[in-house]
N, C-alpha and C. Protein backbone atom coordinates (compact mmCIF):
# COMPACT_ATOMS: atom_id res chain seq x y z
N UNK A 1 37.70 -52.50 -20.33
CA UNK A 1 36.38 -52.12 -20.82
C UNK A 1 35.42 -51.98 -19.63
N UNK A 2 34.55 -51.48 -19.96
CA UNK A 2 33.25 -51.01 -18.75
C UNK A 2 32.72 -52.22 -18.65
N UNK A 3 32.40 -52.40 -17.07
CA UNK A 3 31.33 -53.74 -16.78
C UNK A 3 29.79 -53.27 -17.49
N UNK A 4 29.77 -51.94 -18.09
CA UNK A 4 27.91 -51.59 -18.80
C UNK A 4 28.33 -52.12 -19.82
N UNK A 5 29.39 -52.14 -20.63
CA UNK A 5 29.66 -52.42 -22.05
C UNK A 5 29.71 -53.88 -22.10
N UNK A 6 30.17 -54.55 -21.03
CA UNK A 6 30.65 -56.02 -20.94
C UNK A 6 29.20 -56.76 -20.89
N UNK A 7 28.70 -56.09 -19.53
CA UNK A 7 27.37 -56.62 -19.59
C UNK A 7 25.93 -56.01 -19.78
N UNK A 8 25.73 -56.04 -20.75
CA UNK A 8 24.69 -55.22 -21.14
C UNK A 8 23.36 -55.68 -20.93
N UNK A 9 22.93 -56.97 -21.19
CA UNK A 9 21.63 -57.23 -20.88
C UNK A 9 21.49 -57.27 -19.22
N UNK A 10 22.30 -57.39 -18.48
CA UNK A 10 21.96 -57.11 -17.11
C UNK A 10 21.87 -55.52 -16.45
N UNK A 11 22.80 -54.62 -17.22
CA UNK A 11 22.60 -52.99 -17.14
C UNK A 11 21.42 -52.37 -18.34
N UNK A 12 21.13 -53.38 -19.01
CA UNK A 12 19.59 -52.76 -19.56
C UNK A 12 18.76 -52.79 -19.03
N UNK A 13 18.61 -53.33 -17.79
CA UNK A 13 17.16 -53.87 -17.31
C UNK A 13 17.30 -53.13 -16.25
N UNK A 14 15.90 -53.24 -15.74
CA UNK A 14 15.86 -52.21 -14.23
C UNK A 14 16.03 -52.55 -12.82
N UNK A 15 17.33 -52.25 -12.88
CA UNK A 15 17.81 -52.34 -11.49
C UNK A 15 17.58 -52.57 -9.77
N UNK A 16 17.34 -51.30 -9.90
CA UNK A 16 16.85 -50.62 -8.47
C UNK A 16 15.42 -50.14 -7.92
N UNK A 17 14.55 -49.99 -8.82
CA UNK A 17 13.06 -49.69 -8.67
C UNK A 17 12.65 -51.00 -8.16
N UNK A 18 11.77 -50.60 -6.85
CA UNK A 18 10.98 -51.43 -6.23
C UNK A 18 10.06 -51.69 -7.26
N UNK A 19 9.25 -52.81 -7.03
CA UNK A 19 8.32 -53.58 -7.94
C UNK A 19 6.64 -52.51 -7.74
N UNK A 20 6.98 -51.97 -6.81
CA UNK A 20 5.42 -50.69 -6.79
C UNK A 20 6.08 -49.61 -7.90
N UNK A 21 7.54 -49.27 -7.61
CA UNK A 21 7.83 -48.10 -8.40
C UNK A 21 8.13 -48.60 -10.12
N UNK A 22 8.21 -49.72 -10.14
CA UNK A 22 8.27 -50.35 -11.54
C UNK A 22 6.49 -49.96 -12.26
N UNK A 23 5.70 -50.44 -11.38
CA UNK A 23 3.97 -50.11 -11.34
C UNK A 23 3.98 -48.54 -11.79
N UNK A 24 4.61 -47.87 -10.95
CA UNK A 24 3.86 -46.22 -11.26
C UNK A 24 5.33 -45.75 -11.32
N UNK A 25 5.87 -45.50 -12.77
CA UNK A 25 7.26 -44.87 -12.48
C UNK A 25 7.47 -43.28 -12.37
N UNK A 26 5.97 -42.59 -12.68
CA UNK A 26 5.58 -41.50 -12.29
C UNK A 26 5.93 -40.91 -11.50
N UNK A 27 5.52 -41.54 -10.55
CA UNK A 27 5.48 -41.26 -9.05
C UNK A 27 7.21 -41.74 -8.51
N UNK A 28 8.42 -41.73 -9.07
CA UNK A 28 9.67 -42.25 -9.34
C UNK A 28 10.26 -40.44 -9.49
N UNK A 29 9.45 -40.26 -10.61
CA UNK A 29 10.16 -38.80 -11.54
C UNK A 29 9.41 -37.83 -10.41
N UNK A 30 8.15 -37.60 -9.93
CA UNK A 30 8.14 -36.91 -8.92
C UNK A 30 8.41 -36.89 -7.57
N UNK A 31 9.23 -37.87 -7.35
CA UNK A 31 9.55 -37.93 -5.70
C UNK A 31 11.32 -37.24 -5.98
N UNK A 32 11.67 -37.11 -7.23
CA UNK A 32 12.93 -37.04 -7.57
C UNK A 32 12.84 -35.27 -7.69
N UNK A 33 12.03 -35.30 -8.50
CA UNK A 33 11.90 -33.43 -8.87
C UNK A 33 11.59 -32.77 -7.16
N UNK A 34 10.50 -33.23 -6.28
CA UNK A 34 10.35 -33.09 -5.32
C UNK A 34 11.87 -32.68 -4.40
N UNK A 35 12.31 -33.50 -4.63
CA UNK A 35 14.04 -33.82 -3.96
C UNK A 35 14.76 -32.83 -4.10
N UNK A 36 15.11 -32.67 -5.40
CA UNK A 36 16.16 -31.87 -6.24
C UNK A 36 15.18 -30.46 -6.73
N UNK A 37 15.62 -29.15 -6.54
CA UNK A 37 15.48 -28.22 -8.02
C UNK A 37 16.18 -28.29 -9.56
N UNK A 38 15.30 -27.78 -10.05
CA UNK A 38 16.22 -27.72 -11.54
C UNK A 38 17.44 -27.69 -11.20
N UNK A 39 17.54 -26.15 -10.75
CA UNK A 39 18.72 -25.50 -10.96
C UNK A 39 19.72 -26.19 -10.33
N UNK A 40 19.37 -27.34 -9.05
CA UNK A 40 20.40 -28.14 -8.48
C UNK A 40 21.06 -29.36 -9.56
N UNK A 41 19.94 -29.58 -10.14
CA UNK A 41 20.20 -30.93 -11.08
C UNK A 41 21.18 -30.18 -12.10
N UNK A 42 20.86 -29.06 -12.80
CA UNK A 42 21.34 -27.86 -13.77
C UNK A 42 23.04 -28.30 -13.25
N UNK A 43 23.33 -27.79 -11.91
CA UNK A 43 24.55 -27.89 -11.16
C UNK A 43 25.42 -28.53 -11.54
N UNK A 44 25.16 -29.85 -11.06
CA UNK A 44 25.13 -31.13 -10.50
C UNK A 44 25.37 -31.87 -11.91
N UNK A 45 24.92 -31.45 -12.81
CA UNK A 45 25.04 -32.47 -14.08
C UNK A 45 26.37 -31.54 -14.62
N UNK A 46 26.79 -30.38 -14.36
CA UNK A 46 27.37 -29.67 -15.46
C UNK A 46 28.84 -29.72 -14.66
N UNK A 47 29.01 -30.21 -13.37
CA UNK A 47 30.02 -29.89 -12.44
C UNK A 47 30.65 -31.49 -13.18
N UNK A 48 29.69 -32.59 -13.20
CA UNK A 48 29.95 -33.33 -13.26
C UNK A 48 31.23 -33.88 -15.04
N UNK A 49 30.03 -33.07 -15.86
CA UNK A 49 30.79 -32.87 -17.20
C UNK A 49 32.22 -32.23 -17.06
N UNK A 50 32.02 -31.29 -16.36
CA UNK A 50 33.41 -30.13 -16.50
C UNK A 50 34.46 -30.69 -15.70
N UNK A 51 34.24 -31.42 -14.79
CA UNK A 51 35.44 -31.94 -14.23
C UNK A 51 35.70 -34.01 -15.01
N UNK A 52 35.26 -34.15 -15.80
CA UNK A 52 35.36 -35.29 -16.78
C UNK A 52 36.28 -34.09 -18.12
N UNK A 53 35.79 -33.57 -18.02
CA UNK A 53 36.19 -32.76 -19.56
C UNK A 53 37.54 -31.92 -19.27
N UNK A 54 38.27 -31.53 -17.84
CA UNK A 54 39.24 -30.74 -17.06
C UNK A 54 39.52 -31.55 -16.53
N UNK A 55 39.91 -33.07 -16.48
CA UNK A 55 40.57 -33.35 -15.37
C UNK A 55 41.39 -34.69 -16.71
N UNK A 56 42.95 -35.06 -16.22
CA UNK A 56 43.56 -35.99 -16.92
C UNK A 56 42.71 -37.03 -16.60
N UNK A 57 41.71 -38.27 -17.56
CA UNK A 57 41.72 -39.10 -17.71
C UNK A 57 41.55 -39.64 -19.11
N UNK A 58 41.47 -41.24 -19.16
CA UNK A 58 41.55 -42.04 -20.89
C UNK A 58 40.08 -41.70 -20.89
N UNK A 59 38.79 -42.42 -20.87
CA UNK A 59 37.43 -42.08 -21.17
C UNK A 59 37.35 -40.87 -22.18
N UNK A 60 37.60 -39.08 -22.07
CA UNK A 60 37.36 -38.34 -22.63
C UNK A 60 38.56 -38.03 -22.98
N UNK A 61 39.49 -38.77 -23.86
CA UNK A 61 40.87 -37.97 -24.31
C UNK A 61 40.93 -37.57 -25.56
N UNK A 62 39.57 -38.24 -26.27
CA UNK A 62 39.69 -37.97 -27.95
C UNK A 62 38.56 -36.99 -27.92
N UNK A 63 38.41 -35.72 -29.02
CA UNK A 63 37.67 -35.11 -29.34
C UNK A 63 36.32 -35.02 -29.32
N UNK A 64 36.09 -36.65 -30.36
CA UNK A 64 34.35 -37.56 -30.52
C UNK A 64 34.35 -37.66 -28.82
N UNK A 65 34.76 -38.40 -28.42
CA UNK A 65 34.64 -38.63 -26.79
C UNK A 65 34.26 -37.38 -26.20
N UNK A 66 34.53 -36.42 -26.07
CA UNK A 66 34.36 -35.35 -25.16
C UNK A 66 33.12 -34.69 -26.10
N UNK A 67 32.99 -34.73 -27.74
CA UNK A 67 31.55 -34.09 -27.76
C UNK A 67 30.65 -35.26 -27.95
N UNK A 68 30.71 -36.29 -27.96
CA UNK A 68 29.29 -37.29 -27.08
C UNK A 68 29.41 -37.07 -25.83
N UNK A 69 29.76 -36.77 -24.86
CA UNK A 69 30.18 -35.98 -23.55
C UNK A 69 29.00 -35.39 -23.09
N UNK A 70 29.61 -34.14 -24.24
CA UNK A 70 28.43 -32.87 -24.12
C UNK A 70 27.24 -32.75 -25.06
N UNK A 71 27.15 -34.15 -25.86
CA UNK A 71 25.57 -34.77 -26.59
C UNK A 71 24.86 -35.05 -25.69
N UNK A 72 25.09 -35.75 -24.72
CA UNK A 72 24.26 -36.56 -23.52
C UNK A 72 24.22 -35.69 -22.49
N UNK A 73 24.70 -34.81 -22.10
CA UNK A 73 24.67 -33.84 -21.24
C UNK A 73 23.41 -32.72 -21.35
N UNK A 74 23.65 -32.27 -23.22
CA UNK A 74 22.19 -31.33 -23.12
C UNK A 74 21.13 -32.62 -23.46
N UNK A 75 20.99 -33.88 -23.91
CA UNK A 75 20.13 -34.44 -23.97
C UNK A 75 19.44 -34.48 -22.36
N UNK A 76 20.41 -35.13 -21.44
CA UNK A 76 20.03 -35.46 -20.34
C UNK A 76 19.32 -33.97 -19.35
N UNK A 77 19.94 -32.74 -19.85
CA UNK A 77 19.21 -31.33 -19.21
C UNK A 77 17.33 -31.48 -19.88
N UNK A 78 17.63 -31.70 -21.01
CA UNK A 78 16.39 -31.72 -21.94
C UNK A 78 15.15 -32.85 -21.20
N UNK A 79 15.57 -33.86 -20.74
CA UNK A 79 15.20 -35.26 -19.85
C UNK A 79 15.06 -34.16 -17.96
N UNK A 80 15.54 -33.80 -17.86
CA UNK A 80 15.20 -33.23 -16.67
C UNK A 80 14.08 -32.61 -16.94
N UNK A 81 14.32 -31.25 -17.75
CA UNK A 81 13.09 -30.19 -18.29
C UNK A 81 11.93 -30.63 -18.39
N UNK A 82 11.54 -31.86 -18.95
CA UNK A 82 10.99 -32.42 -19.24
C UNK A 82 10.07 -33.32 -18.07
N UNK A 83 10.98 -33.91 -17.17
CA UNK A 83 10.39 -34.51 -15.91
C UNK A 83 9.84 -33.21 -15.08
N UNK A 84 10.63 -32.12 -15.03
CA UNK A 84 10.06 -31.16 -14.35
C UNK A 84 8.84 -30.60 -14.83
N UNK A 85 8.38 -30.23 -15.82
CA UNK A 85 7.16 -30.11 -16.42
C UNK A 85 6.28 -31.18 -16.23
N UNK A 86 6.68 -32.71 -16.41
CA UNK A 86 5.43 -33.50 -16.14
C UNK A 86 5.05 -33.26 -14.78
N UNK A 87 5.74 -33.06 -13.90
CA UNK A 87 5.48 -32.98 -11.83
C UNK A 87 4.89 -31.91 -11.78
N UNK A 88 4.96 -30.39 -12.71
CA UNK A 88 4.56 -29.52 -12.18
C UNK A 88 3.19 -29.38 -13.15
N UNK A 89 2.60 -30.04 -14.15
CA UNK A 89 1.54 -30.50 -14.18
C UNK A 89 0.46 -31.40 -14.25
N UNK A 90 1.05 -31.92 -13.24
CA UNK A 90 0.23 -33.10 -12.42
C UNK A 90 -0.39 -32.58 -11.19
């Protein structure tokens, strides 16, 4: 089983954000959009699916598995779109 599944109240909580970026997580989503273009993130998320979804492993071998796959995939494009619009009107 996954150490996220095993331990969950320690992978719910926030990790890696400095205690200023915990303060303004704003300023988190625009240093990130800054970083990356869409179209890189666009890439980058879909390279990532397609070779999970094309390559032999257990994780995506059942059907449900591979379309929650590609549930979280356009959710997570939708979560980009979305950060990119808040940065570009700010």
């Amino acid at each position: 089983m996954s150490q996220f599944l095993d331990q969950k109240e320690l992978f719910d909580s926030i990790l890696f954000l400095k205690e200023e970026e915990k303060q303004n997580p704003l300023g988190v989503i625009e240093q990130f959009f800054n970083d990356y273009r869409l179209h890189e993130c666009r890439h980058t998320l879909w390279a990532m699916v397609e070779t999970c979804l094309t390559t032999d492993n257990t994780e995506f071998s059942e059907p449900e598995e591979r379309g929650n796959l590609i549930q979280r995939y356009r959710d997570l494009e939708r979560l980009l779109e979305a950060g990119t619009l808040l940065v570009r009107q700010k």
